[in-house]
N, C-alpha and C. Protein backbone atom coordinates (compact mmCIF):
# COMPACT_ATOMS: atom_id res chain seq x y z
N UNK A 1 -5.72 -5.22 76.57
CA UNK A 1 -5.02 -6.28 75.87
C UNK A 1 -5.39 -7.61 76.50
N UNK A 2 -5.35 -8.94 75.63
CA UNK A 2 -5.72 -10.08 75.99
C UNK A 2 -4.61 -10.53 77.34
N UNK A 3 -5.07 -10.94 78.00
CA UNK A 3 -3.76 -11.97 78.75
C UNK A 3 -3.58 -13.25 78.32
N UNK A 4 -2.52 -13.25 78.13
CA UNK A 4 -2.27 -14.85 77.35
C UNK A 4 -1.39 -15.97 78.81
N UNK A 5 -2.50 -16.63 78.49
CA UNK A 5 -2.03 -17.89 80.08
C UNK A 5 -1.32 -18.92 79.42
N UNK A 6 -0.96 -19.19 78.16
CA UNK A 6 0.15 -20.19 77.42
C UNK A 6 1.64 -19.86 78.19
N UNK A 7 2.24 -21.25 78.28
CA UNK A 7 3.54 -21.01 78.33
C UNK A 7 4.59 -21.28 77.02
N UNK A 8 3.88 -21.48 76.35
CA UNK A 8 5.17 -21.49 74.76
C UNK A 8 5.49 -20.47 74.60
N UNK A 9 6.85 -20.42 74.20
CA UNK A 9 7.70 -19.07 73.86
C UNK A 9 7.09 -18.31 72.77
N UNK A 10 6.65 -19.08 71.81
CA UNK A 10 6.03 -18.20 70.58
C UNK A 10 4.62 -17.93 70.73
N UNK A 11 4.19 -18.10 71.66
CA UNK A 11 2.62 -17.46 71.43
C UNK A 11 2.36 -16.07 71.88
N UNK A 12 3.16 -15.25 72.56
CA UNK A 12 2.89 -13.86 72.23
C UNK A 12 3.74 -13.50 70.82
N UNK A 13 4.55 -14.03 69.96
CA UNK A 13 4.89 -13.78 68.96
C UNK A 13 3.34 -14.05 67.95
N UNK A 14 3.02 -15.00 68.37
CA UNK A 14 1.92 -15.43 67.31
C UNK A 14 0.69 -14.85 67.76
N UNK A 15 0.71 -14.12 68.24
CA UNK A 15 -0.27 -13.35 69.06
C UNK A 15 -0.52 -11.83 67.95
N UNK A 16 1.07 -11.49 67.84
CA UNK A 16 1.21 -10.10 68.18
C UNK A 16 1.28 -10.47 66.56
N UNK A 17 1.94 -11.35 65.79
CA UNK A 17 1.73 -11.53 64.85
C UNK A 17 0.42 -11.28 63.70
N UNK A 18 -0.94 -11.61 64.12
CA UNK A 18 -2.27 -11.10 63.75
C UNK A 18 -2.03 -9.57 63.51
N UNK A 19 -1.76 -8.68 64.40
CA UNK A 19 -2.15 -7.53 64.49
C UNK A 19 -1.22 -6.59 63.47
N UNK A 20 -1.13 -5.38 63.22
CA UNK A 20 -0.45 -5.12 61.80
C UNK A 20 0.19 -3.97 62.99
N UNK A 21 1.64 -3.72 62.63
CA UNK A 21 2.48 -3.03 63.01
C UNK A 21 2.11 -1.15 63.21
N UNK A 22 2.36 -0.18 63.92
CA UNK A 22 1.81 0.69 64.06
C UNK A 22 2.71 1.44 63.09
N UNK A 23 2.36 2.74 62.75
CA UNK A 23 2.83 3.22 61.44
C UNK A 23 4.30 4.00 61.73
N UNK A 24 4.85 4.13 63.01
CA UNK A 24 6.14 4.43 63.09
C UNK A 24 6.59 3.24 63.11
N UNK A 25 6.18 2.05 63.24
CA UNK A 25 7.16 0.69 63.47
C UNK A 25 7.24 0.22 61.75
N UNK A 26 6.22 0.29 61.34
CA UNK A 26 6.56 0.40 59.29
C UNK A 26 7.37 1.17 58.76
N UNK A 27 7.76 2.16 58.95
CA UNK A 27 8.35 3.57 58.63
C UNK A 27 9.89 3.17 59.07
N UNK A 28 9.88 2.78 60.34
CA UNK A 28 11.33 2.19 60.62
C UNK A 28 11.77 0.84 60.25
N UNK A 29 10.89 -0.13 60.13
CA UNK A 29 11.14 -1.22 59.39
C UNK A 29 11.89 -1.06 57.52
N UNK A 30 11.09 -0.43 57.34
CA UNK A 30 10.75 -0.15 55.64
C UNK A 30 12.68 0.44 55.62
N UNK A 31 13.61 1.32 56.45
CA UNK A 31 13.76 2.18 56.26
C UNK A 31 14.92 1.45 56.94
N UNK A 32 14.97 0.10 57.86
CA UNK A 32 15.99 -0.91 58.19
C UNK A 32 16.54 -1.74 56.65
N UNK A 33 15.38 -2.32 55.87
CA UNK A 33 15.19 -3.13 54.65
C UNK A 33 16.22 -2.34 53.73
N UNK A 34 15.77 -0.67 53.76
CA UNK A 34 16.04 0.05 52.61
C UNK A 34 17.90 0.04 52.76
N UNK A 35 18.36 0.17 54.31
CA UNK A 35 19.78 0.11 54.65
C UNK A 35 19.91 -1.32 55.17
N UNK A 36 19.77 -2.56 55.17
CA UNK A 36 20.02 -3.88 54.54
C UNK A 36 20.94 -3.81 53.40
N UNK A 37 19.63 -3.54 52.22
CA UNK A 37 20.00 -3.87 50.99
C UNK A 37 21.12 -3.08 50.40
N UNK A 38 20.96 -1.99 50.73
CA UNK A 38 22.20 -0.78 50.82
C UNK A 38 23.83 -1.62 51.13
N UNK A 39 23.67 -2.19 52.36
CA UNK A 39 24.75 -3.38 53.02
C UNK A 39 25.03 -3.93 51.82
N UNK A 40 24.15 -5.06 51.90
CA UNK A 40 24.28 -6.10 50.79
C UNK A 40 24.99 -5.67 49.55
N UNK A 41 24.45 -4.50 48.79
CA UNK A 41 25.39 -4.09 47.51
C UNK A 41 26.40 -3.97 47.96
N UNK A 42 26.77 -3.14 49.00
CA UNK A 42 28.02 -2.46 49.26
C UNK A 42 29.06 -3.35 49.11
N UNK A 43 28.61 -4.70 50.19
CA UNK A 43 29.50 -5.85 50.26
C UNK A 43 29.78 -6.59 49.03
N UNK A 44 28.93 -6.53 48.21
CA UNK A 44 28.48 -7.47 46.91
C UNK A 44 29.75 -6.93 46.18
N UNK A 45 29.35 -5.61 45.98
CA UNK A 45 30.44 -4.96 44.84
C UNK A 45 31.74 -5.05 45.32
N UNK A 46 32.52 -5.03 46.96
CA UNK A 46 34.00 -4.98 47.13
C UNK A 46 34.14 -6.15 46.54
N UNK A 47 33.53 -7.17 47.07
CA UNK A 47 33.91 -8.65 46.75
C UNK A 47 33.79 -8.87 45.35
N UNK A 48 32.89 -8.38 44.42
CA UNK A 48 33.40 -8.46 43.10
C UNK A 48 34.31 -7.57 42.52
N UNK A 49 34.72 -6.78 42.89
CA UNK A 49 35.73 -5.99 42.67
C UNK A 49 37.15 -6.76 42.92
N UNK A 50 36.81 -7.90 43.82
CA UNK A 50 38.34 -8.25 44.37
C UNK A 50 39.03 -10.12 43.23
N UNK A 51 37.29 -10.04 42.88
CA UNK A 51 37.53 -11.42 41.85
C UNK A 51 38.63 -11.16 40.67
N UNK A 52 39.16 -12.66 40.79
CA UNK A 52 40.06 -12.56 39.63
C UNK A 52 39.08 -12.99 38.39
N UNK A 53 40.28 -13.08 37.14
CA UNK A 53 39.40 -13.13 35.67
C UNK A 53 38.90 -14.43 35.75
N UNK A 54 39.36 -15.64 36.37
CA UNK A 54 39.35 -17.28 36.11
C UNK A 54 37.26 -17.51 37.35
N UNK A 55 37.35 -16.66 37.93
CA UNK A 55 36.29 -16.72 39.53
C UNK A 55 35.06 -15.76 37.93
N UNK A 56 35.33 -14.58 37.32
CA UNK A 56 34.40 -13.52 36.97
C UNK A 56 34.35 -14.32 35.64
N UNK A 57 34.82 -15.38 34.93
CA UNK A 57 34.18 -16.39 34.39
C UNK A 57 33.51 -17.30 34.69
N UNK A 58 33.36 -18.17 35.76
CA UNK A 58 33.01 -18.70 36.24
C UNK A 58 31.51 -18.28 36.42
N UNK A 59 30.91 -16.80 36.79
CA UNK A 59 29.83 -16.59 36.73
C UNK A 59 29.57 -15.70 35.64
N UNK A 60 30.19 -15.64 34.90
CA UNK A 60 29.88 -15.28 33.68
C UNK A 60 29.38 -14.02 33.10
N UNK A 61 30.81 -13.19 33.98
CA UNK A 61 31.25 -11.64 33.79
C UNK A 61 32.53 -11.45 33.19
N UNK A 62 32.48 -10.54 32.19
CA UNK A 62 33.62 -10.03 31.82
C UNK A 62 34.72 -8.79 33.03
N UNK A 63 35.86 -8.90 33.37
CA UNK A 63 36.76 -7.88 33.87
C UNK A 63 35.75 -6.53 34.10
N UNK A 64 35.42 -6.04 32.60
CA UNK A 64 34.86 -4.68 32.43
C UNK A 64 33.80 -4.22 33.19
N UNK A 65 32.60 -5.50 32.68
CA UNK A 65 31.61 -5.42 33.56
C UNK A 65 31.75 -5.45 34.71
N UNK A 66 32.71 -6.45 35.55
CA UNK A 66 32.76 -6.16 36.84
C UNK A 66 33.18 -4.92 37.44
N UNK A 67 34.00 -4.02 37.06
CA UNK A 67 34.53 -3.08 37.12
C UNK A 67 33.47 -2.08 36.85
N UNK A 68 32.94 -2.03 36.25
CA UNK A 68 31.45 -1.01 36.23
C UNK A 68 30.59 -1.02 37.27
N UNK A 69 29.87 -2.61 37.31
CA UNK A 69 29.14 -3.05 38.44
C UNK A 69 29.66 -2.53 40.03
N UNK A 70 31.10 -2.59 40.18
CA UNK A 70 32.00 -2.68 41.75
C UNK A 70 31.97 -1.23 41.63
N UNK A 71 32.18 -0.41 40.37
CA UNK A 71 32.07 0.89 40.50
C UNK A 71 31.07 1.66 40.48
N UNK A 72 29.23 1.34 40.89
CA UNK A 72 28.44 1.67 41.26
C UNK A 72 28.39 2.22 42.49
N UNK A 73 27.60 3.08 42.71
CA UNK A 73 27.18 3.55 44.33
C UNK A 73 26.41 2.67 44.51
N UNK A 74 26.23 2.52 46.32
CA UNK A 74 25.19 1.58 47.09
C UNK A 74 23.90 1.50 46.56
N UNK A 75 24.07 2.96 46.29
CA UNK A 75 22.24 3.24 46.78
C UNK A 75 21.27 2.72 45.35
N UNK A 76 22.48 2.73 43.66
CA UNK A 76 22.12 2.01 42.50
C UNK A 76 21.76 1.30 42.14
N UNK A 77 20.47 0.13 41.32
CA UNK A 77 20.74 -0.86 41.17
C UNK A 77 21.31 -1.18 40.40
């Protein structure tokens, strides 16, 4: 491996950056993203679940629909 004689904080980031991730570090990345987004719905739907009718106009959902949408699983889009 190169030795890097810089003292900026980001130049072994920008270093390591060039080089492409080894295929267990993709596999676990890919697979962090996949349970992210998983999060994200999860949270998405309580909180629309908890809107009143005056907020689920406002973005321009009906009651029903929200109630469908909040009553999805995570893993759905």
């Amino acid at each position: 491996m190169t030795q890097l004689t810089t003292t900026h904080p980001n130049a072994r980031l920008a270093y390591l950056a060039d080089k492409p991730l080894p295929v267990t570090a993709q596999i676990a990345l890919a697979i962090a993203v996949v349970f992210v987004k998983w999060e994200h719905r999860r949270r998405s739907r309580i909180a629309l679940s908890h809107l009143d009718d005056h907020l689920l106009a406002d973005i321009g959902l009906k009651r029903e629909a929200a109630i469908h949408e909040a009553g999805l699983p995570f893993w759905r889009h």
